[in-house]
C-alpha atoms as a PDB file:
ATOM      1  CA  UNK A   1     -23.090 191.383  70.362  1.00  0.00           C
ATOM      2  CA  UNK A   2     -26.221 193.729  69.726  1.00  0.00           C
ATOM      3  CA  UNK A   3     -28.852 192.536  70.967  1.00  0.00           C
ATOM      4  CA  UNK A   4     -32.198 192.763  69.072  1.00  0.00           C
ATOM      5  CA  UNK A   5     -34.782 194.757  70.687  1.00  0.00           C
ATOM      6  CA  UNK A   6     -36.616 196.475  67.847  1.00  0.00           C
ATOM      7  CA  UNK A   7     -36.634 196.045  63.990  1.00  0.00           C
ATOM      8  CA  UNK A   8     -38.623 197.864  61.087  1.00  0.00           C
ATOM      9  CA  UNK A   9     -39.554 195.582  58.453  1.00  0.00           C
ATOM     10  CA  UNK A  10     -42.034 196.142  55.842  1.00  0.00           C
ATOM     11  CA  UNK A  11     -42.218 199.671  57.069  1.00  0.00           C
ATOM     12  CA  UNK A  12     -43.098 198.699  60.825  1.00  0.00           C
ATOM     13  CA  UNK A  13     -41.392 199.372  63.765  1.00  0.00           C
ATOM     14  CA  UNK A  14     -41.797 196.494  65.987  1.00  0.00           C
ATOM     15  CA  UNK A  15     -40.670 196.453  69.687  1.00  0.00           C
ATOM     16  CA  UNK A  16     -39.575 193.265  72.145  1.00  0.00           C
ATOM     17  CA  UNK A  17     -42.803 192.697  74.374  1.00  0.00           C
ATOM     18  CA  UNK A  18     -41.451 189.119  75.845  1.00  0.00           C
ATOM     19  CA  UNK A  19     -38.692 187.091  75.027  1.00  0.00           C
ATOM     20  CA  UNK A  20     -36.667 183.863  76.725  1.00  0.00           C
ATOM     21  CA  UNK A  21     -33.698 182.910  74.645  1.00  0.00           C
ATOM     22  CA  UNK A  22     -34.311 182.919  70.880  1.00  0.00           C
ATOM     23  CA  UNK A  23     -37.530 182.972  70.922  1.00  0.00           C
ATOM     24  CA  UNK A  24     -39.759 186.323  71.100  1.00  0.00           C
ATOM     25  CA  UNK A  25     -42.632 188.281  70.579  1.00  0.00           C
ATOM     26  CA  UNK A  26     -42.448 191.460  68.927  1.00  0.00           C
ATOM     27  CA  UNK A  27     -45.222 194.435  68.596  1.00  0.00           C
ATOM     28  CA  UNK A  28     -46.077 197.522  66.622  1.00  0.00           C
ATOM     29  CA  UNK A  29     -48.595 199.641  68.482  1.00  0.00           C
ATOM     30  CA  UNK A  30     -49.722 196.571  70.491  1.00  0.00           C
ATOM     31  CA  UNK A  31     -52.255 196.112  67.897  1.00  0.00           C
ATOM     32  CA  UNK A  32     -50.018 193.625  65.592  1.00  0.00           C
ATOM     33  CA  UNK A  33     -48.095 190.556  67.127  1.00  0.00           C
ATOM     34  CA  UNK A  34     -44.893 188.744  65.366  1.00  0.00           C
ATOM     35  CA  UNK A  35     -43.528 185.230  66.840  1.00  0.00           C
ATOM     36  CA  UNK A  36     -39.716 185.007  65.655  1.00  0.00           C
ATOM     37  CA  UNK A  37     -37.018 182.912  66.307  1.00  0.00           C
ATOM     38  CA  UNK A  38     -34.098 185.468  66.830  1.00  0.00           C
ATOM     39  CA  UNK A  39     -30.559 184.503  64.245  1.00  0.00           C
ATOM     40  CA  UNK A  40     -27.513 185.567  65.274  1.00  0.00           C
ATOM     41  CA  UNK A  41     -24.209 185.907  63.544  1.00  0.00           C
ATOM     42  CA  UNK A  42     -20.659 186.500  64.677  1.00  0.00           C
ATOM     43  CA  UNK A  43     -19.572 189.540  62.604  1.00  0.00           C
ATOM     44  CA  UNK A  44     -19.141 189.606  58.622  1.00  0.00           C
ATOM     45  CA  UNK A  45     -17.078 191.323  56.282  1.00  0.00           C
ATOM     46  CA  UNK A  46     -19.624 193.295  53.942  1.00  0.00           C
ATOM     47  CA  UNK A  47     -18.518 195.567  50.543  1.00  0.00           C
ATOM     48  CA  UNK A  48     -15.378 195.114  52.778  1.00  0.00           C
ATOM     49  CA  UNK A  49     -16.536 196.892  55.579  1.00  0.00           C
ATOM     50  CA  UNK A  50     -16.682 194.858  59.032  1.00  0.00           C
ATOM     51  CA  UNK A  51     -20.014 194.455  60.340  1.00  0.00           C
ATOM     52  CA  UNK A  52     -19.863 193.803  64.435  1.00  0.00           C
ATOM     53  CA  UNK A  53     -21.805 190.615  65.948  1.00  0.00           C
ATOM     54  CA  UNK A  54     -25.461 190.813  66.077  1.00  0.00           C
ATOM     55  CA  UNK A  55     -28.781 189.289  66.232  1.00  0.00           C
ATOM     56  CA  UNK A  56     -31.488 189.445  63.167  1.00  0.00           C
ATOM     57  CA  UNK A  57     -35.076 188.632  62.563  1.00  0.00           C
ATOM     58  CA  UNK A  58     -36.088 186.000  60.127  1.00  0.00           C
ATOM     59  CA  UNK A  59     -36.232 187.571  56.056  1.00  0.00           C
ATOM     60  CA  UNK A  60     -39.573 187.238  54.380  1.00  0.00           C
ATOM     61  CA  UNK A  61     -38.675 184.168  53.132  1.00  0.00           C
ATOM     62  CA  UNK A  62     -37.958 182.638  56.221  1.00  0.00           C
ATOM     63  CA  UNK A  63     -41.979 183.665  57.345  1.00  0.00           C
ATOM     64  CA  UNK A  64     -43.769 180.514  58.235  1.00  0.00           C
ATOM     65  CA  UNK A  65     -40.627 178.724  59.487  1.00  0.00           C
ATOM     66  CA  UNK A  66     -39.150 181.300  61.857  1.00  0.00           C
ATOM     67  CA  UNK A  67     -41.744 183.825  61.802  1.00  0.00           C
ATOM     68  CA  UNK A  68     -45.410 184.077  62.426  1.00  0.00           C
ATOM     69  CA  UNK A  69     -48.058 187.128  62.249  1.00  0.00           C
ATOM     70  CA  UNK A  70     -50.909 187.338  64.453  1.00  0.00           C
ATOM     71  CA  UNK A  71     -53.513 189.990  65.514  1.00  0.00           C
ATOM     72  CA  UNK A  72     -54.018 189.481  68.835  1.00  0.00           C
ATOM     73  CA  UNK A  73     -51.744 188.823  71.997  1.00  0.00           C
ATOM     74  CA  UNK A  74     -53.092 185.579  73.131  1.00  0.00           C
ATOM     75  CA  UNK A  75     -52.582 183.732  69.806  1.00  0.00           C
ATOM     76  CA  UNK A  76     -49.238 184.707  69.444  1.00  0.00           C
ATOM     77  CA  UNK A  77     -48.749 183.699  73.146  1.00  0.00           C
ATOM     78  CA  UNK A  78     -49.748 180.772  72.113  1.00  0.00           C
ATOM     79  CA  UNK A  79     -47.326 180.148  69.441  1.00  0.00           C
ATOM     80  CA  UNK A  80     -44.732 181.834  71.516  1.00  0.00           C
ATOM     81  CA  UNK A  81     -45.047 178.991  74.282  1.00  0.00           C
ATOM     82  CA  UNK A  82     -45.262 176.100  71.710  1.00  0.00           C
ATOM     83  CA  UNK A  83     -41.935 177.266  70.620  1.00  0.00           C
ATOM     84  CA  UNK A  84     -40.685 177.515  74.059  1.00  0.00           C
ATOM     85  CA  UNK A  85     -41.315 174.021  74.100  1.00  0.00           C
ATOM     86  CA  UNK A  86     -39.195 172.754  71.091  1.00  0.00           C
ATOM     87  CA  UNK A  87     -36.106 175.686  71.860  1.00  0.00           C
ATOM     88  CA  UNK A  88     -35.675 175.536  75.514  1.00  0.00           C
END
Protein backbone atom coordinates (compact mmCIF):
# COMPACT_ATOMS: atom_id res chain seq x y z
CA UNK A 1 0.00 0.00 0.00
CA UNK A 2 1.43 3.65 -0.56
CA UNK A 3 1.56 5.29 2.12
CA UNK A 4 0.60 9.02 2.19
CA UNK A 5 3.29 11.31 3.06
CA UNK A 6 2.69 14.39 0.92
CA UNK A 7 -0.26 15.62 -1.27
CA UNK A 8 -0.82 18.89 -3.44
CA UNK A 9 -4.24 20.05 -3.29
CA UNK A 10 -5.49 23.33 -4.26
CA UNK A 11 -2.07 23.98 -5.64
CA UNK A 12 -0.16 23.23 -2.23
CA UNK A 13 2.25 20.86 -1.50
CA UNK A 14 1.71 19.71 1.93
CA UNK A 15 4.15 17.41 3.85
CA UNK A 16 3.46 14.75 6.99
CA UNK A 17 4.74 16.75 10.16
CA UNK A 18 3.08 14.10 12.81
CA UNK A 19 0.90 11.37 12.39
CA UNK A 20 -0.39 8.12 14.67
CA UNK A 21 -2.66 5.91 12.68
CA UNK A 22 -5.20 7.76 10.51
CA UNK A 23 -4.97 10.66 11.88
CA UNK A 24 -2.29 13.48 10.82
CA UNK A 25 -1.07 16.76 10.46
CA UNK A 26 0.09 17.99 7.30
CA UNK A 27 2.18 21.37 6.38
CA UNK A 28 3.11 23.62 3.51
CA UNK A 29 6.06 25.80 4.44
CA UNK A 30 5.26 25.34 8.16
CA UNK A 31 3.29 28.40 7.87
CA UNK A 32 -0.22 26.53 7.02
CA UNK A 33 -1.50 23.47 9.13
CA UNK A 34 -4.19 20.72 7.79
CA UNK A 35 -5.81 18.07 10.39
CA UNK A 36 -6.98 14.98 8.14
CA UNK A 37 -8.20 11.77 8.74
CA UNK A 38 -6.14 9.62 6.20
CA UNK A 39 -8.80 7.07 3.64
CA UNK A 40 -7.48 4.24 2.32
CA UNK A 41 -8.59 1.94 -0.42
CA UNK A 42 -7.57 -1.50 -1.58
CA UNK A 43 -6.84 -0.98 -5.31
CA UNK A 44 -9.54 0.02 -8.10
CA UNK A 45 -10.00 -0.60 -11.57
CA UNK A 46 -10.04 3.02 -13.24
CA UNK A 47 -10.77 3.78 -17.35
CA UNK A 48 -9.74 0.06 -16.96
CA UNK A 49 -6.47 0.60 -15.80
CA UNK A 50 -5.57 -0.99 -12.23
CA UNK A 51 -4.79 1.47 -9.71
CA UNK A 52 -2.47 -0.25 -6.72
CA UNK A 53 -3.65 0.16 -2.90
CA UNK A 54 -3.22 3.47 -1.38
CA UNK A 55 -4.05 6.02 1.11
CA UNK A 56 -5.89 9.55 0.20
CA UNK A 57 -6.71 12.79 1.86
CA UNK A 58 -10.24 13.86 2.41
CA UNK A 59 -11.87 15.80 -1.15
CA UNK A 60 -13.09 19.30 -0.59
CA UNK A 61 -16.22 18.13 0.18
CA UNK A 62 -15.26 16.02 2.83
CA UNK A 63 -13.53 19.53 4.62
CA UNK A 64 -15.11 20.03 7.96
CA UNK A 65 -15.72 16.30 8.56
CA UNK A 66 -12.31 14.81 7.81
CA UNK A 67 -10.37 17.83 7.28
CA UNK A 68 -9.57 20.99 9.09
CA UNK A 69 -7.33 24.23 8.16
CA UNK A 70 -5.52 26.10 10.67
CA UNK A 71 -2.73 28.77 10.77
CA UNK A 72 -0.80 27.95 13.44
CA UNK A 73 0.77 24.64 14.92
CA UNK A 74 -0.74 24.63 18.29
CA UNK A 75 -4.39 24.83 17.11
CA UNK A 76 -4.10 22.19 14.83
CA UNK A 77 -2.32 20.21 17.64
CA UNK A 78 -5.11 20.71 19.27
CA UNK A 79 -7.52 19.29 16.91
CA UNK A 80 -5.01 16.67 16.06
CA UNK A 81 -5.16 15.26 19.78
CA UNK A 82 -9.01 15.59 20.06
CA UNK A 83 -9.09 13.27 17.20
CA UNK A 84 -6.62 11.02 18.72
CA UNK A 85 -9.10 10.67 21.24
CA UNK A 86 -12.19 9.47 19.20
CA UNK A 87 -9.70 7.17 16.51
CA UNK A 88 -7.32 5.49 18.77
Amino acid sequence: MKILTQYTKNGREWHVCRREGSIAIFTHDHRFYEVIVIQSHNGREIAGNHVSAAEYPPSNEQWGSKGWSFSNLADATAKYNELKQIDP
